[in-house]
Protein backbone atom coordinates (compact mmCIF):
# COMPACT_ATOMS: atom_id res chain seq x y z
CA UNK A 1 0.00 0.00 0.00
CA UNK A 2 1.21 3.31 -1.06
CA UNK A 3 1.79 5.63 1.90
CA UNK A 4 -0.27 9.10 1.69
CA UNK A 5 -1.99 7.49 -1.27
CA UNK A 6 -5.00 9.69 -0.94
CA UNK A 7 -3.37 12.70 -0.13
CA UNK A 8 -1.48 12.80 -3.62
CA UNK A 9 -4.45 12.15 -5.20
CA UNK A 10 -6.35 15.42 -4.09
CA UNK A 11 -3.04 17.33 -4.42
CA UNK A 12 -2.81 16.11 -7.93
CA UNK A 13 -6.44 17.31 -8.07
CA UNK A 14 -5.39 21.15 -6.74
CA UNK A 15 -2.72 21.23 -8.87
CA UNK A 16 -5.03 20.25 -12.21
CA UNK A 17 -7.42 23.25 -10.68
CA UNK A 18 -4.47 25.41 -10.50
CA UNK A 19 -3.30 24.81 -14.19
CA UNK A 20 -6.40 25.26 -15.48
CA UNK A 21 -6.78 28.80 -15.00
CA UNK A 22 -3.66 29.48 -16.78
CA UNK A 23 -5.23 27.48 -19.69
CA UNK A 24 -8.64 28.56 -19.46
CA UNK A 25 -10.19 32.16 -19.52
CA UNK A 26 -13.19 33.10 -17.30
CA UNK A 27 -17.35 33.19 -17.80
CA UNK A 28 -19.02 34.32 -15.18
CA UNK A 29 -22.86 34.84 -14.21
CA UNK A 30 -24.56 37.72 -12.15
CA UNK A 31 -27.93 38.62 -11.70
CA UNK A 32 -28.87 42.40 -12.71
CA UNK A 33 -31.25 44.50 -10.85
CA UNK A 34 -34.08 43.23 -12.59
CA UNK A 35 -33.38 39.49 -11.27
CA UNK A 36 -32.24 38.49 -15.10
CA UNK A 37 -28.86 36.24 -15.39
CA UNK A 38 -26.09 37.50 -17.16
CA UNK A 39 -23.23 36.08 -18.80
CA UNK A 40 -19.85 38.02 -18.85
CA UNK A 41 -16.65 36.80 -20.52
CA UNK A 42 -13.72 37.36 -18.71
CA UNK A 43 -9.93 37.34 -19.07
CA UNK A 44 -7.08 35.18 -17.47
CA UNK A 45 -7.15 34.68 -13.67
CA UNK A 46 -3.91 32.97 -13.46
CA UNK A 47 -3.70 31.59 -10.08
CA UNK A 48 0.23 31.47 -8.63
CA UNK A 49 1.95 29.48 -6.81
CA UNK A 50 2.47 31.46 -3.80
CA UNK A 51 -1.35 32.33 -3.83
CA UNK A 52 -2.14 28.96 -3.67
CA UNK A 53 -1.54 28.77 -0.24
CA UNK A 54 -3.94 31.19 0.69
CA UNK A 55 -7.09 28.75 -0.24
CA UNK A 56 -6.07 26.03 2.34
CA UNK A 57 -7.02 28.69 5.18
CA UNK A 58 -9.75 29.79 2.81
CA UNK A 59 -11.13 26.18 2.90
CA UNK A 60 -10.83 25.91 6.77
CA UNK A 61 -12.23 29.07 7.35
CA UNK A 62 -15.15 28.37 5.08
CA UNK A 63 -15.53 24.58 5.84
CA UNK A 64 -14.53 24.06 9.40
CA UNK A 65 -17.58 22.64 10.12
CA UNK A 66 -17.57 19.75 8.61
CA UNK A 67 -14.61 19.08 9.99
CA UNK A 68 -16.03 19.51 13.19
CA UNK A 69 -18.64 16.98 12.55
CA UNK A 70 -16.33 13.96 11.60
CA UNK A 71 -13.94 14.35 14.72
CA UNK A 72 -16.85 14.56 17.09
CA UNK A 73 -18.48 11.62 15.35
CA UNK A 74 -14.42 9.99 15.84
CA UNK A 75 -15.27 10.97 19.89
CA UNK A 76 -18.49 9.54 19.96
CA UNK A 77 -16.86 6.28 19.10
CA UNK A 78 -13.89 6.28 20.81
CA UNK A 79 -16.47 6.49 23.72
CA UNK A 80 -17.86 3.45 22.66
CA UNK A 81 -14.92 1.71 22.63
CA UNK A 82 -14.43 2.27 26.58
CA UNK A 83 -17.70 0.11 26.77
CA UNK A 84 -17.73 -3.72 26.66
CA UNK A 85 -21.70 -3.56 25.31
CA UNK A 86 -19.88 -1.71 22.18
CA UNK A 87 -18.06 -4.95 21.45
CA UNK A 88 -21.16 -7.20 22.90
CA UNK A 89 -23.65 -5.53 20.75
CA UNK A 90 -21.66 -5.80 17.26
CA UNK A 91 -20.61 -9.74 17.78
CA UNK A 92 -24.38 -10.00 18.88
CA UNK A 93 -25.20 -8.21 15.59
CA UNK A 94 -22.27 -10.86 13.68
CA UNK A 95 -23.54 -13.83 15.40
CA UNK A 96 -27.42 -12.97 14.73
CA UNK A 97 -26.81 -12.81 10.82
CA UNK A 98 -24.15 -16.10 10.84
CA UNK A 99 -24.94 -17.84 7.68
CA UNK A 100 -27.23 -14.58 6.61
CA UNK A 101 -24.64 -12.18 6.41
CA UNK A 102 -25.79 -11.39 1.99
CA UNK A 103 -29.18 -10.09 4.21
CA UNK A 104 -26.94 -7.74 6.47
CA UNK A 105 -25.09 -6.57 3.14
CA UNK A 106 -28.48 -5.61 1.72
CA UNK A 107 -29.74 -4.55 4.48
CA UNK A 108 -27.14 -2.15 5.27
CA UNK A 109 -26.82 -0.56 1.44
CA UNK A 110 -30.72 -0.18 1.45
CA UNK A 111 -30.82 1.69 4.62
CA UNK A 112 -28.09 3.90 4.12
CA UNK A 113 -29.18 4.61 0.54
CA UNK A 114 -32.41 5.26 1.86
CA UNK A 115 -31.89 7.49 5.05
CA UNK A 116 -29.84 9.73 2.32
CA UNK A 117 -31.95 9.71 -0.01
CA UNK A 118 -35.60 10.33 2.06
CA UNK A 119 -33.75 12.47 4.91
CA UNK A 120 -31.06 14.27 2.72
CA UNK A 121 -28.75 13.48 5.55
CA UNK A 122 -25.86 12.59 3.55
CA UNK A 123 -22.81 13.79 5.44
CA UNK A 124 -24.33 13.23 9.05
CA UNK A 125 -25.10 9.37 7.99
CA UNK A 126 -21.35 9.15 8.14
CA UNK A 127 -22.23 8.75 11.60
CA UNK A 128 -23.17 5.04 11.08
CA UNK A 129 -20.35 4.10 8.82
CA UNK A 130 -17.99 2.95 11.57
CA UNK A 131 -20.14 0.57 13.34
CA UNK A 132 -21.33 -0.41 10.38
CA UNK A 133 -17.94 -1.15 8.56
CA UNK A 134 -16.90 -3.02 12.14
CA UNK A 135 -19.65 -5.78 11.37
CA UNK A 136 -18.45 -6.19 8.36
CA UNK A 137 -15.20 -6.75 8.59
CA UNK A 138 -15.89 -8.66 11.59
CA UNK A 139 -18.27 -10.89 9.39
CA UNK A 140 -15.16 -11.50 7.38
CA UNK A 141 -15.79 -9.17 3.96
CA UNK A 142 -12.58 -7.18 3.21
CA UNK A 143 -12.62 -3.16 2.79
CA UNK A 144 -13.52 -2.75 -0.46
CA UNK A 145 -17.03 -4.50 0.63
CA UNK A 146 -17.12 -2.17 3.61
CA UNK A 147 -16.43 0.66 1.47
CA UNK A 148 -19.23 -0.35 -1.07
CA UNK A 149 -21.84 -0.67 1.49
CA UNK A 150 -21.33 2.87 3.41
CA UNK A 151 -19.77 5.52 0.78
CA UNK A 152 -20.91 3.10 -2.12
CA UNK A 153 -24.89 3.29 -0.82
CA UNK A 154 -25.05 6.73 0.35
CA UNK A 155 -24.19 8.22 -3.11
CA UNK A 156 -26.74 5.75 -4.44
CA UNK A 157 -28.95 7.39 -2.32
CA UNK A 158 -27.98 10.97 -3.12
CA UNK A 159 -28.80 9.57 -6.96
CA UNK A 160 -31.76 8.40 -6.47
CA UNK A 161 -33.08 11.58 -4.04
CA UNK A 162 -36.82 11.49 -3.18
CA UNK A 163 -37.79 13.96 0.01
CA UNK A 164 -34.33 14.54 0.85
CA UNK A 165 -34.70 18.19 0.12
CA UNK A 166 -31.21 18.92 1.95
CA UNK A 167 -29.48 16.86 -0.98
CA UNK A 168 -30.92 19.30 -3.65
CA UNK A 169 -32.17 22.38 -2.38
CA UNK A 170 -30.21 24.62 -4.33
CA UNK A 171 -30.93 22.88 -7.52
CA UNK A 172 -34.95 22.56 -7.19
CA UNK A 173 -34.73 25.88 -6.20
CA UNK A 174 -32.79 27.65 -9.10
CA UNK A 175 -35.05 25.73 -11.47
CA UNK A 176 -38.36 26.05 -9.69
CA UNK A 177 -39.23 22.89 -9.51
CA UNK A 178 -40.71 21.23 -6.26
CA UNK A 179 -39.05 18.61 -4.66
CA UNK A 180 -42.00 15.91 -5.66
CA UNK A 181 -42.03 16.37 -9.69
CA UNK A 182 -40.69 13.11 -11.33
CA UNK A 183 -41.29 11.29 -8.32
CA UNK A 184 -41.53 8.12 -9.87
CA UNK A 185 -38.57 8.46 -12.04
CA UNK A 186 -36.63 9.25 -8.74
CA UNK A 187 -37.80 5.83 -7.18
CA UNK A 188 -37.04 4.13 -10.34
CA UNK A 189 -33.36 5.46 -10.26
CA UNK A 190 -33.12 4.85 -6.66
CA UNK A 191 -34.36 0.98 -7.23
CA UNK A 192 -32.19 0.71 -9.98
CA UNK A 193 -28.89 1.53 -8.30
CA UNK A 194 -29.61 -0.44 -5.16
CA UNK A 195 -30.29 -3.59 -7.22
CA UNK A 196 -27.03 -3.23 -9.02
CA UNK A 197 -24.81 -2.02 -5.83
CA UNK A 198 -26.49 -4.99 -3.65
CA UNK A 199 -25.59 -7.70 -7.03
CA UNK A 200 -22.13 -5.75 -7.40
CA UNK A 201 -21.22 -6.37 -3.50
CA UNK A 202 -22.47 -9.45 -2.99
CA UNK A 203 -20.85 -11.11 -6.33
CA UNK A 204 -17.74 -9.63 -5.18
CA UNK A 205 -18.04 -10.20 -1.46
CA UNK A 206 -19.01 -14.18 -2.33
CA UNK A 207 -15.33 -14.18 -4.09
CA UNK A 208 -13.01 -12.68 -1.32
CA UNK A 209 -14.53 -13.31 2.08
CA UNK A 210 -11.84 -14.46 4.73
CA UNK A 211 -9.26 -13.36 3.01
CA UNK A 212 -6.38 -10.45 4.17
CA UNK A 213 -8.43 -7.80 6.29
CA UNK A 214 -7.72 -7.13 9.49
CA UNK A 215 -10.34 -5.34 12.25
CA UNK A 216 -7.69 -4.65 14.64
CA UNK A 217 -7.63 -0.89 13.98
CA UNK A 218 -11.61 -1.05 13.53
CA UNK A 219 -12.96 -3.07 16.26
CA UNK A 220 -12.58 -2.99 20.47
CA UNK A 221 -10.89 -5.83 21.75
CA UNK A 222 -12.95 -8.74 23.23
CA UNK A 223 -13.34 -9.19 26.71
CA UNK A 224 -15.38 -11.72 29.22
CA UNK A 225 -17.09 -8.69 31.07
CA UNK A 226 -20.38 -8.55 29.70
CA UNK A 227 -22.35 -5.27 29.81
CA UNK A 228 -26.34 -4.76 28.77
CA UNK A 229 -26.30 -3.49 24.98
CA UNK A 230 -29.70 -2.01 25.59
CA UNK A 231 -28.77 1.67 26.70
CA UNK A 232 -25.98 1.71 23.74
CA UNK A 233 -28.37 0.66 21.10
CA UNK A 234 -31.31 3.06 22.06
CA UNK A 235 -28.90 6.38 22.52
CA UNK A 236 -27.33 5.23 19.08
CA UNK A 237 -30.69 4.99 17.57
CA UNK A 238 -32.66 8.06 19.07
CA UNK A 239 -28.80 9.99 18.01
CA UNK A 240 -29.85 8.68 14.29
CA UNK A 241 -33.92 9.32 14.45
CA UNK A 242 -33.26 13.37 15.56
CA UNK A 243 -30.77 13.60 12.91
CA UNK A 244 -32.77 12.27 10.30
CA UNK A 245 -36.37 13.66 11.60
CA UNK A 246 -34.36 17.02 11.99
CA UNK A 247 -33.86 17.22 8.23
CA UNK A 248 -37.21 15.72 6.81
CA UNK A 249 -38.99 18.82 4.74
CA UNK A 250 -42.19 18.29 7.07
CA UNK A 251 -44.22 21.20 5.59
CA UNK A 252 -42.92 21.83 2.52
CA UNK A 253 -42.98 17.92 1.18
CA UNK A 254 -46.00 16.54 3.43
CA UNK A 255 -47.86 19.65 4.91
CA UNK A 256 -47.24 18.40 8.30
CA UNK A 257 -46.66 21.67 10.60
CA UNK A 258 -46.51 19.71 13.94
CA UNK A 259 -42.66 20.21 14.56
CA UNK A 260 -43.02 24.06 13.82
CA UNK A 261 -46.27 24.13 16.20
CA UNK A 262 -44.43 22.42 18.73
CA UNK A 263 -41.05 24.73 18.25
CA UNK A 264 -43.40 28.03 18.23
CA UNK A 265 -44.58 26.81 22.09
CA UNK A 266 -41.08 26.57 22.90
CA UNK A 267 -39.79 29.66 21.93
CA UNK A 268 -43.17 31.74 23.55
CA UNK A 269 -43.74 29.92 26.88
CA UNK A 270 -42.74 31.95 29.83
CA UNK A 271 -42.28 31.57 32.82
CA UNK A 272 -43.31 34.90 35.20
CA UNK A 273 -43.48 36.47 31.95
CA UNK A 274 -39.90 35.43 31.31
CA UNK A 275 -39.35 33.29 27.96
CA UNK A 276 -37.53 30.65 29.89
CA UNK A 277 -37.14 28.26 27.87
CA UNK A 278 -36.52 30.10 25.23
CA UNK A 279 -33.28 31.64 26.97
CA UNK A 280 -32.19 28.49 28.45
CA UNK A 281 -32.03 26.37 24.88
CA UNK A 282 -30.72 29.09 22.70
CA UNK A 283 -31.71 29.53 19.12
CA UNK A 284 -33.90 26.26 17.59
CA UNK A 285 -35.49 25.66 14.40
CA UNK A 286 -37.92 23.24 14.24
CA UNK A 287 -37.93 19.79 12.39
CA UNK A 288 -37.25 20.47 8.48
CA UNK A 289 -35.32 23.80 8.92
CA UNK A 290 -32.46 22.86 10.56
CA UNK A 291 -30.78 23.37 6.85
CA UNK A 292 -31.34 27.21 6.91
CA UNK A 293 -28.83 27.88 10.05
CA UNK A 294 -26.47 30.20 8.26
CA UNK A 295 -23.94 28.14 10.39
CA UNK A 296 -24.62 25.19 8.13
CA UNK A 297 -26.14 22.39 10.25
CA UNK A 298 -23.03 20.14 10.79
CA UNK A 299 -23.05 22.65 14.40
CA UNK A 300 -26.30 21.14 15.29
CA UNK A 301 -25.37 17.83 14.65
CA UNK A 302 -22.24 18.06 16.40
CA UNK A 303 -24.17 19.00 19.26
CA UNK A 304 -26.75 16.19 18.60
CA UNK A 305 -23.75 13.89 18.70
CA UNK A 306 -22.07 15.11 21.77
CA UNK A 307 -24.87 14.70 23.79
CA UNK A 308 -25.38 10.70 22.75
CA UNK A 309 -21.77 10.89 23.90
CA UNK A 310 -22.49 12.36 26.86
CA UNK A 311 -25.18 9.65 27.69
CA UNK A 312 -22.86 6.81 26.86
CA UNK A 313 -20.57 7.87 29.38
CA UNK A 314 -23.25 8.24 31.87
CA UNK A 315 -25.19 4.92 31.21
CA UNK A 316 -22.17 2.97 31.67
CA UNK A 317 -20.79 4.89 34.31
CA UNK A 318 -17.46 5.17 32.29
CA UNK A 319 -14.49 7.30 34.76
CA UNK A 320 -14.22 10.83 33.68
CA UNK A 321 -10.14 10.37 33.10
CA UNK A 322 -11.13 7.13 30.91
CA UNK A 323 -13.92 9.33 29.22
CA UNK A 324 -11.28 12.12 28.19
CA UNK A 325 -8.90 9.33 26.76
CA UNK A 326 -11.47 7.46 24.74
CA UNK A 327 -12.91 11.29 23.72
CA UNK A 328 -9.36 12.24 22.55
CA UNK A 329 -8.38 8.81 21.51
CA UNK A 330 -11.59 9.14 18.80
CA UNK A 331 -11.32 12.33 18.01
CA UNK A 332 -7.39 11.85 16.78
CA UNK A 333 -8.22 8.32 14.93
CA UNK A 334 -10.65 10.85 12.63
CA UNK A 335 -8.14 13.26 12.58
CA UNK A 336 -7.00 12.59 9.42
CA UNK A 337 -9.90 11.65 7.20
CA UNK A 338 -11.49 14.71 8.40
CA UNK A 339 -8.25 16.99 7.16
CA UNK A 340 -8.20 15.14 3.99
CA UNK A 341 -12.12 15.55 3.54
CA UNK A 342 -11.73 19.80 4.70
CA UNK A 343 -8.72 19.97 2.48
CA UNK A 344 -10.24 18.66 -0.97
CA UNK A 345 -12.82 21.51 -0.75
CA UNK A 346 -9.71 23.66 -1.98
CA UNK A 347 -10.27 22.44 -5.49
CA UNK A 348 -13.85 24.35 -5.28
CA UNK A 349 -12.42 27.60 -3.83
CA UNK A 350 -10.07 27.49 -6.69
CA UNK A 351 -12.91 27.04 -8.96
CA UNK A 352 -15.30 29.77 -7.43
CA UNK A 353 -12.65 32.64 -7.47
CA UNK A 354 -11.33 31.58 -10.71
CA UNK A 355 -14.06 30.62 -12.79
CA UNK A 356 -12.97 29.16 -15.38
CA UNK A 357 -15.44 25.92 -15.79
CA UNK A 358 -18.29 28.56 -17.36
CA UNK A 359 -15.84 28.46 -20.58
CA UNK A 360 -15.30 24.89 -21.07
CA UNK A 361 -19.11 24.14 -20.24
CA UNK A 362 -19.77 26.98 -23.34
CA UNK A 363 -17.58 25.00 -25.74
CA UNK A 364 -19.08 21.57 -24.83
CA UNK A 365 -22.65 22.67 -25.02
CA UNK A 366 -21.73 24.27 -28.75
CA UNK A 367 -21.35 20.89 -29.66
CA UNK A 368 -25.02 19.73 -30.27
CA UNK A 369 -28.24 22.39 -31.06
CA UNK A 370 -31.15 22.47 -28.42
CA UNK A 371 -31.67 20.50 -25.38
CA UNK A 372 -28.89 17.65 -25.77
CA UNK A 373 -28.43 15.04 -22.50
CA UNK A 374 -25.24 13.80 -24.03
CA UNK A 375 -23.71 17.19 -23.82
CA UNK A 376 -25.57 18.74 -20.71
CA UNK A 377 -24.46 14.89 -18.81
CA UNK A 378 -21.06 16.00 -19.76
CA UNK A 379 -21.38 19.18 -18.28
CA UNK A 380 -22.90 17.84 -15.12
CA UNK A 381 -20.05 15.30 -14.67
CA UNK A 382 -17.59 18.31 -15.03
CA UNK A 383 -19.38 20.61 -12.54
CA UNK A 384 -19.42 17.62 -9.89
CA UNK A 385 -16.00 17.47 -10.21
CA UNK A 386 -15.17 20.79 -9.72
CA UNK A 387 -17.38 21.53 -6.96
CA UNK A 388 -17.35 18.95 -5.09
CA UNK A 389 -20.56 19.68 -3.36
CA UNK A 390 -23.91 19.48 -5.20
CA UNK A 391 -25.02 22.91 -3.98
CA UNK A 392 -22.10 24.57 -5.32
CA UNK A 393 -22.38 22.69 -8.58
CA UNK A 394 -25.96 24.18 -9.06
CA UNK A 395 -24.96 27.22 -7.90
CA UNK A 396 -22.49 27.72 -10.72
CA UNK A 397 -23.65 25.92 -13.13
CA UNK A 398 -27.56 25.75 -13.52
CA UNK A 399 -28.19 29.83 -13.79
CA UNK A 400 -26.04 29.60 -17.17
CA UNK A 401 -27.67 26.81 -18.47
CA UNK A 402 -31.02 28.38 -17.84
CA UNK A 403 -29.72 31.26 -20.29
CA UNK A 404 -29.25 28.60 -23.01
CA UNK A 405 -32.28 26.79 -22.33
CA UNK A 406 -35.57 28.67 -21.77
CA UNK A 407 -38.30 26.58 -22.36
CA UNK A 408 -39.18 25.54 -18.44
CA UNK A 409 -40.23 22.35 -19.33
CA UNK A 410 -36.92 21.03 -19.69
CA UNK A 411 -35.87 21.96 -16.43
CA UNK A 412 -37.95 18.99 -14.11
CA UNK A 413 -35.19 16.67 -16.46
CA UNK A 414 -32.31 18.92 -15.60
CA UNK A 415 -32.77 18.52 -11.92
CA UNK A 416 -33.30 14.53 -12.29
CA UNK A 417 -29.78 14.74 -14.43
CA UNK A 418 -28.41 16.56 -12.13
CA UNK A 419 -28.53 14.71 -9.08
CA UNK A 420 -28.18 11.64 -10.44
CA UNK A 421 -25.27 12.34 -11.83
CA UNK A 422 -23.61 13.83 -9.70
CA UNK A 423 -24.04 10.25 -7.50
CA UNK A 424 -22.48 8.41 -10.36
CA UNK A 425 -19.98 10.89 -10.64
CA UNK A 426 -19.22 10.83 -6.53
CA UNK A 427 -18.46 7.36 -6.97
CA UNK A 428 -15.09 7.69 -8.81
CA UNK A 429 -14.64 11.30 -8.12
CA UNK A 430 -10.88 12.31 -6.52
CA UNK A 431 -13.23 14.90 -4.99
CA UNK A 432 -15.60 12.85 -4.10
CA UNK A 433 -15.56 14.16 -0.25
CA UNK A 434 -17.61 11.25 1.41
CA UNK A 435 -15.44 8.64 -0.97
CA UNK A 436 -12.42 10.01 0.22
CA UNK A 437 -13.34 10.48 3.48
CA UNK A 438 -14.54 6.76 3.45
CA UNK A 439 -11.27 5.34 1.89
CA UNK A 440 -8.96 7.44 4.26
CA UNK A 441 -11.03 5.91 7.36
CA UNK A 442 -9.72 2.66 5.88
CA UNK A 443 -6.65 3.15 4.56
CA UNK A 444 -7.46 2.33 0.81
CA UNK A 445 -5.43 3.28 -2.13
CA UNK A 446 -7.76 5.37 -4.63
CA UNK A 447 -6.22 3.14 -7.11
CA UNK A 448 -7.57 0.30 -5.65
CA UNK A 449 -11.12 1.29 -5.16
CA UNK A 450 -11.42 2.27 -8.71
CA UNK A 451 -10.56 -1.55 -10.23
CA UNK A 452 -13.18 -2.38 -7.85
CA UNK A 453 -16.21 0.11 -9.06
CA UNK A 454 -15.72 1.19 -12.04
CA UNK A 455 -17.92 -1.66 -13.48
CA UNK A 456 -20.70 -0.49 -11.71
CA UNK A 457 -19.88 3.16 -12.17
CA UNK A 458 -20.26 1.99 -16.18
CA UNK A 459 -23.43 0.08 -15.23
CA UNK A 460 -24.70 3.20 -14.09
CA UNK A 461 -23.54 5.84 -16.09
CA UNK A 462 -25.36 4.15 -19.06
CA UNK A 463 -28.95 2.90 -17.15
CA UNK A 464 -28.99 6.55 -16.52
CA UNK A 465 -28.72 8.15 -19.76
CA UNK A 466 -31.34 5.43 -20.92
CA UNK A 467 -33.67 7.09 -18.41
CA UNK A 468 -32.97 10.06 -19.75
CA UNK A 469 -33.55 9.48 -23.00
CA UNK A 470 -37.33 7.97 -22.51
CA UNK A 471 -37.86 11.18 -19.86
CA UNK A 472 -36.95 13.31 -22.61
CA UNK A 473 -39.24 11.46 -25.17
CA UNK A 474 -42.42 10.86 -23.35
């Protein structure tokens, strides 16, 4: 294994950012004062060397939360490990699905695929992938199957995006279109990717099971003290529920106003005429807005996360000095996939303050006359690369294409292109941050994990554009 494989690889990914300026001149978009998109052709934004440095700070400055997110999730965890019920409850888990482990495989890629793709959780699910890479390994699949089942079904799920307005918010809402239009076409995506990731892992996981893998650095060791797994499983559980409940689109998807009701009562009951509780809990948004904190949400979650960690300490009555060094212990194991995940957000900075992609986007679309998928897929796959996140890639992207292509019709097939995609796209992606993020957790070579998928990613890439093609025809 290559040492700092997956560093190089998003360095080698900075540096193509960095040279393409110097090839590239810019397009950018603004909106005038009458709301109407325009396009202006720029000049060379060379981007040097020394000025390179700057965007590192940029990108911790501007994505520190995240960061935050993954270490505390790396706490929680190395909480967990102070606790015999951690190790009780995941052999319990191993030796409950002995001889049905294909069924956990499933199991696990259709739940993750759907919490991400109903919820919009994506990021915060990486809260599950450790325990849930632990059972696997422990079951006796090798990383690449681990890998496959948590990074592998969550961009499946961010393909095939139903309610989870959090995924695509910025997209639906630059088009105008509501998160429910082409529902069916959604499911059909999302169906067709879990079949194919589910056949993918468990051909492949039939092949190498108990062979080279070790769960050492993954798994607490085994001891004969048995503790209750009850209180473990229900704080993990209720942890999961308020994250995903907390990003459900309750009144804008399903008219359901209950959590806003409830978070009104909150904020106005007093106490003496003194808004107690209101003072004592800070600012809260209810259920379904937790996405419009200008602080991003990872800060709630964080906080969401701390307190399961919190109650795991207290449950099992776990020392305060052994607390700390479990705490710390966590937090420094997710030390690095956390830098590695902040850092590749670089390549977008580069991309926002040079923006270059507008012009190659131009020439590709002058390819082909009117609405083309070939061309506008292209496009897509580009702007996921570049910007990493889907909400950036609409950002930049979309506006211009909507000064291309008018007719409003289209635009329902854009979004479903567009999200999909950018899935596919994640899958392979050197700035793919969940894939990376995934792969540094468990120390595999990029390399590697693309002779494993790109079969798959293939598989994919061409179902899709057959959807496409009879969306665009019926």
């Amino acid at each position: 294994m290559k040492k700092h494989n997956l560093l190089k690889v998003v360095l080698i990914s900075i540096v193509v950012a960095l040279l393409m300026t110097w090839v590239f001149t810019t397009t950018s978009i603004q909106y005038d004062t009458y709301g109407q998109i325009q396009v202006y052709e720029g000049t060379y934004q060379q981007l040097g060397l020394l000025d390179l440095f700057t965007y590192p700070s940029l990108t911790i400055y501007y994505f520190s939360t995240l960061f935050i997110f993954v270490i505390v999730t790396g706490a929680f965890y190395g909480v967990l490990s102070k606790t015999n019920a951690y190790r009780n409850l995941i052999d319990k888990i191993v030796k409950g699905f002995k001889g049905k482990e294909s069924l956990f495989l499933s199991l696990t890629i259709i739940l993750i695929a759907g919490i991400t793709s109903f919820t919009g959780l994506n990021y915060a699910v990486l809260f599950v992938f450790p325990m849930a890479i632990s059972i696997i390994l422990l079951m006796g699949y090798n990383k690449l199957v681990a890998a496959s089942c948590t990074a592998g079904s969550l961009l499946v799920g961010i393909m095939g995006t139903t309610y989870g307005y959090e995924n695509v918010a910025s997209l639906l809402d630059t088009l105008g279109v509501s998160i429910s239009t082409e529902m069916t076409t959604k499911v059909i995506i999302l169906v067709i990717g879990l079949i194919l990731l589910i056949f993918h892992v468990l051909y492949y996981g039939s092949k190498t099971r108990n062979t080279v893998d070790l769960v050492e650095d993954y798994v607490p060791k085994a001891t004969e003290k048995k503790r209750s797994v009850w209180p473990l499983a229900i704080i993990f559980d209720v942890t999961l529920i308020v994250m995903g409940l907390a990003f459900i689109p309750w009144e804008s998807a399903f008219g359901i106003t209950v959590f806003n009701d409830i978070t009104s009562w909150v904020q106005e009951y007093t106490l003496f005429n003194f808004p107690i509780l209101s003072k004592l809990l800070g600012t809260i948004l209810p259920y379904g807005q937790w996405t419009t904190l200008t602080t991003t949400p990872f800060f709630s979650l964080a906080a969401v996360v701390l307190i399961g960690t919190g109650l795991i300490g207290l449950c099992y009555r776990i020392k305060w000095d052994e607390f700390l060094d479990g705490f710390l212990g966590g937090m420094k194991k997710a030390l690095g996939p956390a830098a590695l995940m902040t850092f590749i957000y670089t390549v977008l900075l580069i991309m926002t303050f040079h923006p270059v992609q507008l012009t190659i986007y131009k020439a590709i679309l002058g390819l082909s006359n009117g609405f083309n998928i070939v061309t506008i897929g292209i496009v897509s796959v580009l702007s996921s690369l570049f910007n990493v996140d889907m909400l950036y890639a609409a950002q930049s992207t979309v506006p211009y294409l909507m000064t291309i292509f008018t007719d409003a019709t289209y635009y329902p097939l854009m979004a479903i292109l567009f999200q999909s995609l950018y899935g596919v796209t994640m899958l392979i992606a050197p700035t793919s941050v969940i894939l990376m993020g995934t792969l540094a957790y468990l120390k595999v070579p990029y390399g590697e994990w693309l002779k494993h998928i790109w079969k798959l990613f293939v598989a994919l890439f061409v179902l899709l554009f057959i959807i496409f093609t009879i969306v665009l025809v019926m």
